[in-house]
PDB file of N, CA and C in Angstrom:
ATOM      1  N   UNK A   1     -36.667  33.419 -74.536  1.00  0.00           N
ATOM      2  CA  UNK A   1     -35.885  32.197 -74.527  1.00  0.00           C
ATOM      3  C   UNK A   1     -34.580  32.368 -73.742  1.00  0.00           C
ATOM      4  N   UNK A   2     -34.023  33.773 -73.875  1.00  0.00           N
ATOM      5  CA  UNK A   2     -33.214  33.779 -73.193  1.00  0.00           C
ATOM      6  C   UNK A   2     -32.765  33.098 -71.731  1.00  0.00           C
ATOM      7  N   UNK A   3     -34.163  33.846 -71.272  1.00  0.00           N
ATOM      8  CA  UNK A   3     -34.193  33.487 -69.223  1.00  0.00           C
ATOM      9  C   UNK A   3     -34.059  32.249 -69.098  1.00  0.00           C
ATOM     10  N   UNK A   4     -34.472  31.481 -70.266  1.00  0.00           N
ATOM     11  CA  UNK A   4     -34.060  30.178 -69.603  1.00  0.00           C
ATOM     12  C   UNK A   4     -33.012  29.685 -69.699  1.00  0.00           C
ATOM     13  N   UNK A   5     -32.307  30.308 -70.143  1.00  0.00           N
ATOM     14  CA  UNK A   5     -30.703  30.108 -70.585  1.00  0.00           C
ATOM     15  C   UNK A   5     -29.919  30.736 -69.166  1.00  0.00           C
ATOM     16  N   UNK A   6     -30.279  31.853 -68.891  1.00  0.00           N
ATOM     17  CA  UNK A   6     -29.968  32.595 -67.820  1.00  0.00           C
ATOM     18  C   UNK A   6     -30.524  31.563 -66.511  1.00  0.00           C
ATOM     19  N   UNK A   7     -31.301  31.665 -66.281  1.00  0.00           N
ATOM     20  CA  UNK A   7     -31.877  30.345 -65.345  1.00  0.00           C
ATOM     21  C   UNK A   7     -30.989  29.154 -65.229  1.00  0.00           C
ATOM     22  N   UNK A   8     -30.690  28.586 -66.559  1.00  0.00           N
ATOM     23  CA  UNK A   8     -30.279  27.271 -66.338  1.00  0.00           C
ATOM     24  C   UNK A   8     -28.447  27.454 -66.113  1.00  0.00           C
ATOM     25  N   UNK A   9     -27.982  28.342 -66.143  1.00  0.00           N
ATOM     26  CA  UNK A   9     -26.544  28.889 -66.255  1.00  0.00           C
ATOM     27  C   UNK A   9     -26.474  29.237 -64.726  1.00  0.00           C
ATOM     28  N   UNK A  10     -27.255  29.594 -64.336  1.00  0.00           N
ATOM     29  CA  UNK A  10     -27.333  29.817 -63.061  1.00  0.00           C
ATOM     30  C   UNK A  10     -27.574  29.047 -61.729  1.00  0.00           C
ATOM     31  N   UNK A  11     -28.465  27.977 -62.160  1.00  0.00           N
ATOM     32  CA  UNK A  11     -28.174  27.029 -61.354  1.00  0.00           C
ATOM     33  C   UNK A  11     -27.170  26.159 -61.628  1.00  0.00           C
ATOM     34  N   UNK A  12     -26.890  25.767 -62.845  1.00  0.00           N
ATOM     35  CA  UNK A  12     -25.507  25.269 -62.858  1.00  0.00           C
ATOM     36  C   UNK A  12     -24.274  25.936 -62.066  1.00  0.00           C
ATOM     37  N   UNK A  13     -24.402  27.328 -62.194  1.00  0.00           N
ATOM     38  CA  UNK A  13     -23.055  27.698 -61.308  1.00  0.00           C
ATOM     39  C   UNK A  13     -23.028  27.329 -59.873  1.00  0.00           C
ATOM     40  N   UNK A  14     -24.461  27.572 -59.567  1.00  0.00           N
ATOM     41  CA  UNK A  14     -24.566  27.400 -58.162  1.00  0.00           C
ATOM     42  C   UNK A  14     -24.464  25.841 -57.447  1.00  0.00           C
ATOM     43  N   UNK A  15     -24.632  25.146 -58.256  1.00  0.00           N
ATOM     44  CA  UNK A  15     -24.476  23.244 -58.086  1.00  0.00           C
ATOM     45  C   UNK A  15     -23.182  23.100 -57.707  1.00  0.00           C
ATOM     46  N   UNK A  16     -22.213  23.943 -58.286  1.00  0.00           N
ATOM     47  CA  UNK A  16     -20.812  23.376 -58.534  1.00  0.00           C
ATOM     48  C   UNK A  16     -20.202  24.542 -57.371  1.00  0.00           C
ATOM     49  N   UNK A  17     -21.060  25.477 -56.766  1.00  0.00           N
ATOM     50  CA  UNK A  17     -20.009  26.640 -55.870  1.00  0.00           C
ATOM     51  C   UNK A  17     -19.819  27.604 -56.639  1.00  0.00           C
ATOM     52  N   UNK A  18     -19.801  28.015 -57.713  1.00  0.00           N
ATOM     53  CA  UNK A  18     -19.239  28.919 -58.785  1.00  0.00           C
ATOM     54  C   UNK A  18     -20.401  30.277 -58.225  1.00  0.00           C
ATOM     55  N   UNK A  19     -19.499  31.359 -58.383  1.00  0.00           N
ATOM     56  CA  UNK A  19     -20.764  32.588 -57.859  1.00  0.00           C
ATOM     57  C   UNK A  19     -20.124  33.320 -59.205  1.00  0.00           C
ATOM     58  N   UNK A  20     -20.845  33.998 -60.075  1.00  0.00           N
ATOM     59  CA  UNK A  20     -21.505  34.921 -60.880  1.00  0.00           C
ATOM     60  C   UNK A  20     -21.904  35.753 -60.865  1.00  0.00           C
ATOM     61  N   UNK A  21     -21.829  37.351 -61.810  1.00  0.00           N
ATOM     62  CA  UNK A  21     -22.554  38.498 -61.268  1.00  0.00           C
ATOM     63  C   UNK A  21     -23.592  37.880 -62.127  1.00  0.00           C
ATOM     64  N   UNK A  22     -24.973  38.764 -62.586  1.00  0.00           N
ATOM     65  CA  UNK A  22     -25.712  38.610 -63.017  1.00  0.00           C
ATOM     66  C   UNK A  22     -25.135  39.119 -64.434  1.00  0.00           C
ATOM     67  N   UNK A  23     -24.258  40.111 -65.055  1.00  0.00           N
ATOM     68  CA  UNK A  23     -23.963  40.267 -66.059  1.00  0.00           C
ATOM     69  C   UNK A  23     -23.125  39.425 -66.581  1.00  0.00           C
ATOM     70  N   UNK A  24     -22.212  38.076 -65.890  1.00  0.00           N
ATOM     71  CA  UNK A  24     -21.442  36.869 -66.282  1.00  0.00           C
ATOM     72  C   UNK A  24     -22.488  36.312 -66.464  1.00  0.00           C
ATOM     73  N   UNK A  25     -23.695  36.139 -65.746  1.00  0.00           N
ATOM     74  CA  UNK A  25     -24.786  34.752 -66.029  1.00  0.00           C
ATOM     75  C   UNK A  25     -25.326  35.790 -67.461  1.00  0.00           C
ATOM     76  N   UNK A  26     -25.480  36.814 -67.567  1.00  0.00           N
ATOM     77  CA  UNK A  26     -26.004  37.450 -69.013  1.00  0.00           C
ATOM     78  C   UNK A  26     -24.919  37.164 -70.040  1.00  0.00           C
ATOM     79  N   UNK A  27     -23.977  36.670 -69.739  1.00  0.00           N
ATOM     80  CA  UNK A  27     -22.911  36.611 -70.812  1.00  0.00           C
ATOM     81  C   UNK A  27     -23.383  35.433 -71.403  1.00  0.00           C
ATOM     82  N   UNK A  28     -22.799  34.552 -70.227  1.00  0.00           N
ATOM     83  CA  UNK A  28     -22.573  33.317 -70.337  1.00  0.00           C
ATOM     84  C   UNK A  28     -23.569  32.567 -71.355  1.00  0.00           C
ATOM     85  N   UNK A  29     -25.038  32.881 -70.767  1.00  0.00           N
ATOM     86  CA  UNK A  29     -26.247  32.727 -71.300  1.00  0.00           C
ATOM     87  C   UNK A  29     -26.419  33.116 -72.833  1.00  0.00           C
ATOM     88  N   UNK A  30     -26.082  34.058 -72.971  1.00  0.00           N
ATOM     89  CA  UNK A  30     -26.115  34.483 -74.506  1.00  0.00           C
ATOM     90  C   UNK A  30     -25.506  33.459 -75.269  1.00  0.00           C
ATOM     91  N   UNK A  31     -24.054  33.246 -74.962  1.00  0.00           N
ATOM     92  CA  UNK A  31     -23.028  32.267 -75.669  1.00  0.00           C
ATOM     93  C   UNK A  31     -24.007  31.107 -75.784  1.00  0.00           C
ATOM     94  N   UNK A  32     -24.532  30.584 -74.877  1.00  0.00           N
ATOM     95  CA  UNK A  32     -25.130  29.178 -75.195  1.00  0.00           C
ATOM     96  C   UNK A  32     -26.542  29.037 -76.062  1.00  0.00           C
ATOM     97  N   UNK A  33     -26.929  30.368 -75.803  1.00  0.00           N
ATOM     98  CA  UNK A  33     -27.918  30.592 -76.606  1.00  0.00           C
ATOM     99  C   UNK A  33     -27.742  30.085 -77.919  1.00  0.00           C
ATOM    100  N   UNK A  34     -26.602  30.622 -78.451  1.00  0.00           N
ATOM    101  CA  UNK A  34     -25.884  30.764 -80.207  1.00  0.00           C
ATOM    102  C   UNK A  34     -25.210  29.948 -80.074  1.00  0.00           C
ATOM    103  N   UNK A  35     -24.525  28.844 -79.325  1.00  0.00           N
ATOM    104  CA  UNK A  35     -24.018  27.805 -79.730  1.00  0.00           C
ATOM    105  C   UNK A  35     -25.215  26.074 -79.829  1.00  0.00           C
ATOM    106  N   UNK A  36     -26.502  26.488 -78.892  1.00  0.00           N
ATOM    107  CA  UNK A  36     -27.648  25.925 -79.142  1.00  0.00           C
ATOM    108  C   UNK A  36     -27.987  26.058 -80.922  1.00  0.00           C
ATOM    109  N   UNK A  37     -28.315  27.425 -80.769  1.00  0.00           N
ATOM    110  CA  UNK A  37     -28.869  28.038 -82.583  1.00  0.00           C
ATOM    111  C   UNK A  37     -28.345  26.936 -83.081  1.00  0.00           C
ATOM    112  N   UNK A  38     -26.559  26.999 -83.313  1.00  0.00           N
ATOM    113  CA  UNK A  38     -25.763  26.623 -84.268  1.00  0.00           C
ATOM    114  C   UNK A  38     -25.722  25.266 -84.360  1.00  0.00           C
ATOM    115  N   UNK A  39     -25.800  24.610 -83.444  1.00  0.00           N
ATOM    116  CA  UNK A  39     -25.596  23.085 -82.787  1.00  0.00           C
ATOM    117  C   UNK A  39     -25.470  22.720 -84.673  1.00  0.00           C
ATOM    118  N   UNK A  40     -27.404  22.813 -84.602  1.00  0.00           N
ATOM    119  CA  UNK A  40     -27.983  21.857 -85.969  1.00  0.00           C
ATOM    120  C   UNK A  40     -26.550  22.174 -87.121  1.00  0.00           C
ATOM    121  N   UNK A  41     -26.323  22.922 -87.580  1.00  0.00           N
ATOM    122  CA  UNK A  41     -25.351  23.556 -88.752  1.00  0.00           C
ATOM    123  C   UNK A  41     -24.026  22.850 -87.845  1.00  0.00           C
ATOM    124  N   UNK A  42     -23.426  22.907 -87.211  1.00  0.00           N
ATOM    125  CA  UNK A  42     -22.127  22.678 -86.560  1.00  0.00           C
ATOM    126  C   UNK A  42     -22.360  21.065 -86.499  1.00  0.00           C
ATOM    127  N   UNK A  43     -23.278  19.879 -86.549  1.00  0.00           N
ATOM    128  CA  UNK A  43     -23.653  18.700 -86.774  1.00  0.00           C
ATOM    129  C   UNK A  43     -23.967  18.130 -87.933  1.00  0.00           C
ATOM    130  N   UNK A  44     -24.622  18.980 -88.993  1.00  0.00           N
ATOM    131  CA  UNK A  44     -24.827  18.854 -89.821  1.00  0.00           C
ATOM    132  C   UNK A  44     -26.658  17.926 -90.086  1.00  0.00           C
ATOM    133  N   UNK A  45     -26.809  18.201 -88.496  1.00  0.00           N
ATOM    134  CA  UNK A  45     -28.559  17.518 -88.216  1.00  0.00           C
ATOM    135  C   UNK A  45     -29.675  18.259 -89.445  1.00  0.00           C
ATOM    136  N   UNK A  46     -29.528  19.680 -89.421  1.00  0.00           N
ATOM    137  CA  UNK A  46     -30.270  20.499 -90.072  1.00  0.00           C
ATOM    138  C   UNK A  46     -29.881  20.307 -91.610  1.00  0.00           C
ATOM    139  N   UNK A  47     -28.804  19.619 -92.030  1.00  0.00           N
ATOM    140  CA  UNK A  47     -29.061  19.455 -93.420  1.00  0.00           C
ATOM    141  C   UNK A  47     -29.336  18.113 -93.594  1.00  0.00           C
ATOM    142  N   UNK A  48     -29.694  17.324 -92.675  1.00  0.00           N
ATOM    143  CA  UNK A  48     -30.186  15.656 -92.925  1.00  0.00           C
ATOM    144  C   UNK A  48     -32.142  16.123 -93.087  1.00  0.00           C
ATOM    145  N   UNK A  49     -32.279  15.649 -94.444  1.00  0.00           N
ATOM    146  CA  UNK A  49     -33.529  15.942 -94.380  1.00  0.00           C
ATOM    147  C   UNK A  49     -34.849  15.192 -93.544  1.00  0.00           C
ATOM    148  N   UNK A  50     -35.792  15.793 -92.837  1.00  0.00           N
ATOM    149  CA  UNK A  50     -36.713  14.717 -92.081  1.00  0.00           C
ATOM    150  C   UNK A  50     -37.517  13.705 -92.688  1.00  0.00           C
ATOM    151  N   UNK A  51     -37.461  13.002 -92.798  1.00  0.00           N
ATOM    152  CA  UNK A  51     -38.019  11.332 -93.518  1.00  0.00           C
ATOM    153  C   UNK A  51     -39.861  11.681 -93.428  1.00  0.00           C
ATOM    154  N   UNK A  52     -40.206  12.481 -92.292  1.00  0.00           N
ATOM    155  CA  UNK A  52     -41.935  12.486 -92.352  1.00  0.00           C
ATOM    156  C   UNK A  52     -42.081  14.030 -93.839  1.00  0.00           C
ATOM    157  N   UNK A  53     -41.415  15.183 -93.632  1.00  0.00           N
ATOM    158  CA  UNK A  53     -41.380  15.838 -94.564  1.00  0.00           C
ATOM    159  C   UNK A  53     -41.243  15.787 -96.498  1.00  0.00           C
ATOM    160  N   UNK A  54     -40.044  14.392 -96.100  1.00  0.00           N
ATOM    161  CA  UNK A  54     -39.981  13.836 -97.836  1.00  0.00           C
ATOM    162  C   UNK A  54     -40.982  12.962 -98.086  1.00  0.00           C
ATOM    163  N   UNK A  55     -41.509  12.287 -96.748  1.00  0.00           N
ATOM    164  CA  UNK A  55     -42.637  11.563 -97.467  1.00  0.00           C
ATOM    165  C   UNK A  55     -44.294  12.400 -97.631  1.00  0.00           C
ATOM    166  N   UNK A  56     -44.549  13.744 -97.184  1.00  0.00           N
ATOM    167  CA  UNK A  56     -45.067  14.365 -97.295  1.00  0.00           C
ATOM    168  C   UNK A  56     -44.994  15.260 -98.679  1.00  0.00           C
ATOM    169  N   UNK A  57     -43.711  15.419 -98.876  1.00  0.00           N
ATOM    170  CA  UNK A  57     -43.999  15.747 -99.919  1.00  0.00           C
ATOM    171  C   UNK A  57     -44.119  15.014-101.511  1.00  0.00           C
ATOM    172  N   UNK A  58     -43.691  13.660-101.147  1.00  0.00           N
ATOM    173  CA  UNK A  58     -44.106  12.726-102.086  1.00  0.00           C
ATOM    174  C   UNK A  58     -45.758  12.429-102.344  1.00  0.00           C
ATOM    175  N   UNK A  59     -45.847  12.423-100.991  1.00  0.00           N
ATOM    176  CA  UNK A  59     -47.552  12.013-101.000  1.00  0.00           C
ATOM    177  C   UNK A  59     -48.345  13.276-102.190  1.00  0.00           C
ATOM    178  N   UNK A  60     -48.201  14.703-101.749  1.00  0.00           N
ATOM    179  CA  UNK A  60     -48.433  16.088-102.427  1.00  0.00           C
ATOM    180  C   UNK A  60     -48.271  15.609-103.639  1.00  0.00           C
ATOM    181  N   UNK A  61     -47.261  15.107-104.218  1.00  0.00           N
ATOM    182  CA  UNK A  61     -46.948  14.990-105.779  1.00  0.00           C
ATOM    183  C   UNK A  61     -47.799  13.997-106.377  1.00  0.00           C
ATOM    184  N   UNK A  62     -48.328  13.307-105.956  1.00  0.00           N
ATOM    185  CA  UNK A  62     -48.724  11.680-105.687  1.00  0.00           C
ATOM    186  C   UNK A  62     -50.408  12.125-106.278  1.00  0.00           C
ATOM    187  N   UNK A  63     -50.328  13.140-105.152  1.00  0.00           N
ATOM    188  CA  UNK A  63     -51.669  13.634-105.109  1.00  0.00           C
ATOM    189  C   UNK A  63     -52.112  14.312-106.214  1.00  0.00           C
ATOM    190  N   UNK A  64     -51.278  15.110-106.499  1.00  0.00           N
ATOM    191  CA  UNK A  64     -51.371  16.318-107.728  1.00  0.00           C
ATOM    192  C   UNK A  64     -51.495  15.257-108.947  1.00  0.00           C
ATOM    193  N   UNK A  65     -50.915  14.284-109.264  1.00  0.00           N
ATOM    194  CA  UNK A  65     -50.697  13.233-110.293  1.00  0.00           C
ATOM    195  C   UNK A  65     -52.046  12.741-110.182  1.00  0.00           C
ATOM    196  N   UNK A  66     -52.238  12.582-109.698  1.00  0.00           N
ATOM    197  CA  UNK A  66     -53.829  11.453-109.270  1.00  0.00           C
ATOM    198  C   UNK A  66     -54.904  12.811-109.523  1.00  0.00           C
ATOM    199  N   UNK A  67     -55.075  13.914-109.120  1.00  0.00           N
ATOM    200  CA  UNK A  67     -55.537  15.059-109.580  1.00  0.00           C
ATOM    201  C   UNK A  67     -55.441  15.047-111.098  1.00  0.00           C
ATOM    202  N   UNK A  68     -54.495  15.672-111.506  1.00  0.00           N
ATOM    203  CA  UNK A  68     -54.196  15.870-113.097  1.00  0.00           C
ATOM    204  C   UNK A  68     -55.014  14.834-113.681  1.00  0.00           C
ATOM    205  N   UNK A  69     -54.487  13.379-113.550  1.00  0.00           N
ATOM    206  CA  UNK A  69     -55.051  12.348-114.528  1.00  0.00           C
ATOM    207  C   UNK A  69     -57.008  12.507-114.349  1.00  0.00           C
ATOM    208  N   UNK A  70     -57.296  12.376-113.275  1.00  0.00           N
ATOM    209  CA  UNK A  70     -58.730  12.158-113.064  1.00  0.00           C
ATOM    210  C   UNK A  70     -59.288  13.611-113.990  1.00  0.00           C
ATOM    211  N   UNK A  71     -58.888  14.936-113.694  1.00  0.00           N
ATOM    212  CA  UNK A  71     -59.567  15.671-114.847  1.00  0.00           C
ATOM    213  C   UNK A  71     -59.268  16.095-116.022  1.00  0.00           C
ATOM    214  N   UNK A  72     -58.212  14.924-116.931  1.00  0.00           N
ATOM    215  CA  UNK A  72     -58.253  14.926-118.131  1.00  0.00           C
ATOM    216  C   UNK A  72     -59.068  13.405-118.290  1.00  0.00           C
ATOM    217  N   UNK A  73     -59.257  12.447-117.298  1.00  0.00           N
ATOM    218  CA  UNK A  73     -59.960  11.704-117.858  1.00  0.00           C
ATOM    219  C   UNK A  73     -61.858  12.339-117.872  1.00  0.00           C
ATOM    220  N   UNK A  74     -62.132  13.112-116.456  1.00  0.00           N
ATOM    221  CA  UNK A  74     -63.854  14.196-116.706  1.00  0.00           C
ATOM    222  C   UNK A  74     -63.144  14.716-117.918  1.00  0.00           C
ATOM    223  N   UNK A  75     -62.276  15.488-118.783  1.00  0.00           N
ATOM    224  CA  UNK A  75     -62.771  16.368-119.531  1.00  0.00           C
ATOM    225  C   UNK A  75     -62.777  15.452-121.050  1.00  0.00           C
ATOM    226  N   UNK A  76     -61.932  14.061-121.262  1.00  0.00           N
ATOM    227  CA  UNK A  76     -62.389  13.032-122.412  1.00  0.00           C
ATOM    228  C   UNK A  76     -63.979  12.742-122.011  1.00  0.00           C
ATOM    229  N   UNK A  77     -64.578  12.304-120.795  1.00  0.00           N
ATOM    230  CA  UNK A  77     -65.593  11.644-120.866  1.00  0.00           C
ATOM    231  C   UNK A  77     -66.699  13.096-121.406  1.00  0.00           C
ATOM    232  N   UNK A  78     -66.155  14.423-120.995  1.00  0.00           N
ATOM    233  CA  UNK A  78     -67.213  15.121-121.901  1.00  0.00           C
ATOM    234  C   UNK A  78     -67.282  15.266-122.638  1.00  0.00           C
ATOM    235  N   UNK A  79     -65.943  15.403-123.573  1.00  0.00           N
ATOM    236  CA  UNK A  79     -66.026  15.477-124.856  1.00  0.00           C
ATOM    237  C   UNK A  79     -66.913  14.410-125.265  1.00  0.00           C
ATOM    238  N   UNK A  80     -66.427  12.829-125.294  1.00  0.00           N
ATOM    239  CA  UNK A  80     -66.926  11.898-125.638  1.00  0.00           C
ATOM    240  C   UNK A  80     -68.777  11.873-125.572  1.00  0.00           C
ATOM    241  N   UNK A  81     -69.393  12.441-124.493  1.00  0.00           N
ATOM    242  CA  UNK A  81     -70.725  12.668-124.658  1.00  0.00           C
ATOM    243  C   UNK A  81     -71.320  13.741-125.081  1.00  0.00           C
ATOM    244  N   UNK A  82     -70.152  15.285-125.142  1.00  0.00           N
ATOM    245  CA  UNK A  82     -71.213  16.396-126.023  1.00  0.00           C
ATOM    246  C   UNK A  82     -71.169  15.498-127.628  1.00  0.00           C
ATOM    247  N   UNK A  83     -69.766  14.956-127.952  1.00  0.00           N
ATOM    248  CA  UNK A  83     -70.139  14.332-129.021  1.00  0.00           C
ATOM    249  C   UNK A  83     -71.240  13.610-129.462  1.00  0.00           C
ATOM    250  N   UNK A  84     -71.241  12.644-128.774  1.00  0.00           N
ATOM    251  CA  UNK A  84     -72.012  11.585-128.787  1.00  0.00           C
ATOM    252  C   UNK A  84     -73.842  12.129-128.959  1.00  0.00           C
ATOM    253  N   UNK A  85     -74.047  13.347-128.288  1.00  0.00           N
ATOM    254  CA  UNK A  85     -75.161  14.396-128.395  1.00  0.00           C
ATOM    255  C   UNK A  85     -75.213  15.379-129.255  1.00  0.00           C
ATOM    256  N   UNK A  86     -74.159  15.544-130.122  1.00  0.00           N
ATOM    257  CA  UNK A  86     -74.197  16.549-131.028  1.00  0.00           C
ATOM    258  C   UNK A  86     -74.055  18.363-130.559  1.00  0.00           C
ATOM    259  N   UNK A  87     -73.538  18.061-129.270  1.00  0.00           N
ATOM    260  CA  UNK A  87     -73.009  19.562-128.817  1.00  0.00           C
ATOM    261  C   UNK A  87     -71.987  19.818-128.452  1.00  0.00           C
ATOM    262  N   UNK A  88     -71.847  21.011-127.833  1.00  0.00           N
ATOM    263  CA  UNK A  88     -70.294  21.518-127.838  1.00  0.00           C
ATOM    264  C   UNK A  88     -69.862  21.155-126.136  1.00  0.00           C
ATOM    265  N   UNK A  89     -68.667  21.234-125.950  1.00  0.00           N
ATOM    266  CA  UNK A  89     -68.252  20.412-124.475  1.00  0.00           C
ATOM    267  C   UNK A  89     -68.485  21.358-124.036  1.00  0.00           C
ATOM    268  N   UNK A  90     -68.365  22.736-123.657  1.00  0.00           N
ATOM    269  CA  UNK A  90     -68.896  23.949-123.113  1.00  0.00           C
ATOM    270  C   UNK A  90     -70.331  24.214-122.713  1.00  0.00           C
ATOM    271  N   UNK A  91     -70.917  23.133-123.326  1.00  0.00           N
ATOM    272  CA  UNK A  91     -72.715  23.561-123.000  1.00  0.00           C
ATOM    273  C   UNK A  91     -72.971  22.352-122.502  1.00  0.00           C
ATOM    274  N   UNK A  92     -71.971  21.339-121.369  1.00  0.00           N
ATOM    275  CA  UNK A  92     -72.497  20.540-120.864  1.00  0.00           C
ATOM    276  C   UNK A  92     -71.883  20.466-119.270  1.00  0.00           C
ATOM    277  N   UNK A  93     -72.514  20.089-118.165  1.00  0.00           N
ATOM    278  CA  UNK A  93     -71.478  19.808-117.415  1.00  0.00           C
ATOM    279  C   UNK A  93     -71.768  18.638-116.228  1.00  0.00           C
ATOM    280  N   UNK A  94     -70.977  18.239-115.391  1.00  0.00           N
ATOM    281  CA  UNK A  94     -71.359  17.093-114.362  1.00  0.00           C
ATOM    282  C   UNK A  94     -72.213  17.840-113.087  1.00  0.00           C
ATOM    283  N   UNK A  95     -72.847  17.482-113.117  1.00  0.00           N
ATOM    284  CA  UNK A  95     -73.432  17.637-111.312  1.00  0.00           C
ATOM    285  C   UNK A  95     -72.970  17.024-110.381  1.00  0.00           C
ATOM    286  N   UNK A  96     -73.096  17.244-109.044  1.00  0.00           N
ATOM    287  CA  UNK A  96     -72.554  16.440-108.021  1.00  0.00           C
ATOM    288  C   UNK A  96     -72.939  14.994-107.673  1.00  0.00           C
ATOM    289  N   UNK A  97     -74.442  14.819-108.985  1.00  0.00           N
ATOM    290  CA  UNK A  97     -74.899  13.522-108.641  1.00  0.00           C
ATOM    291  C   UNK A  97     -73.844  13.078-109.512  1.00  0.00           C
ATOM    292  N   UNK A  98     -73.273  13.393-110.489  1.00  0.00           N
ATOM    293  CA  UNK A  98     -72.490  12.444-111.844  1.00  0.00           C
ATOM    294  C   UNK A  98     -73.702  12.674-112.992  1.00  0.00           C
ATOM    295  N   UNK A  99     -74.648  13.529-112.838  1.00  0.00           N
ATOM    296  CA  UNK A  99     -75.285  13.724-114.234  1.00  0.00           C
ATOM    297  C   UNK A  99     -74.590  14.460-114.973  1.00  0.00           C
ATOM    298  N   UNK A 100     -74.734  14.669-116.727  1.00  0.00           N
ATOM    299  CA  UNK A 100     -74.883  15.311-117.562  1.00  0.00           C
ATOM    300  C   UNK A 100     -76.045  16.147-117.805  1.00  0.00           C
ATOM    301  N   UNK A 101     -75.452  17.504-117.806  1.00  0.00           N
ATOM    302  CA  UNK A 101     -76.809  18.714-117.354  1.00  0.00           C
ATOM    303  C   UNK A 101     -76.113  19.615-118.946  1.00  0.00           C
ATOM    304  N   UNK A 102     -77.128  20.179-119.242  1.00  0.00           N
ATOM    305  CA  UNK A 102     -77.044  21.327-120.479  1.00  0.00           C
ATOM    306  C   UNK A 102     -76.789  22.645-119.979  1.00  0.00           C
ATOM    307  N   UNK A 103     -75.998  23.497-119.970  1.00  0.00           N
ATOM    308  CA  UNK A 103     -75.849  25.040-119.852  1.00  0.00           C
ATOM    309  C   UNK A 103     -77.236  25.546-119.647  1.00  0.00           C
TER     310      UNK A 103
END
């Protein structure tokens, strides 16, 4: 990442007349490097949170909720039918058709 810092420091000097050793364009370059880094923190951009990320992670929670509920409502509907059959919820389970199958 550097070189392009070095690169772009360098034609800038040269646009304007400015001559440079190559260890001023290595200076120079570095500095902008770390004042790039810093920009976000020195703006305060990097602590504004991104709007696609919070709604991503709403959706996740959203999801997990909608998860949770659906398999406590499969594990009432088994109870409700080992009952209903006179067995234990452990010796029954769903198939991928939606049957009730015996251990």
């Amino acid at each position: 990442m550097i070189e392009y810092w070095r690169e772009a420091v360098s034609e800038s000097l040269e646009s304007v007349g400015v001559e440079a050793t190559v260890t001023q364009i290595n200076e120079i370059a570095k500095d902008i490097k770390i004042s790039v880094d810093c920009m976000g923190m020195a703006t305060g951009e990097e602590f504004i949170p991104n709007p696609a990320d919070t709604e991503i992670e709403q959706l996740k929670k959203e999801i997990q909720t909608e998860k949770e509920m659906a398999e406590r409502k499969l594990s009432l509907v088994v109870k409700r039918y080992a009952r209903s059959r006179g067995l234990e919820e452990n010796d029954i389970y769903i198939n991928r058709e939606g049957d009730f199958c015996r251990m």
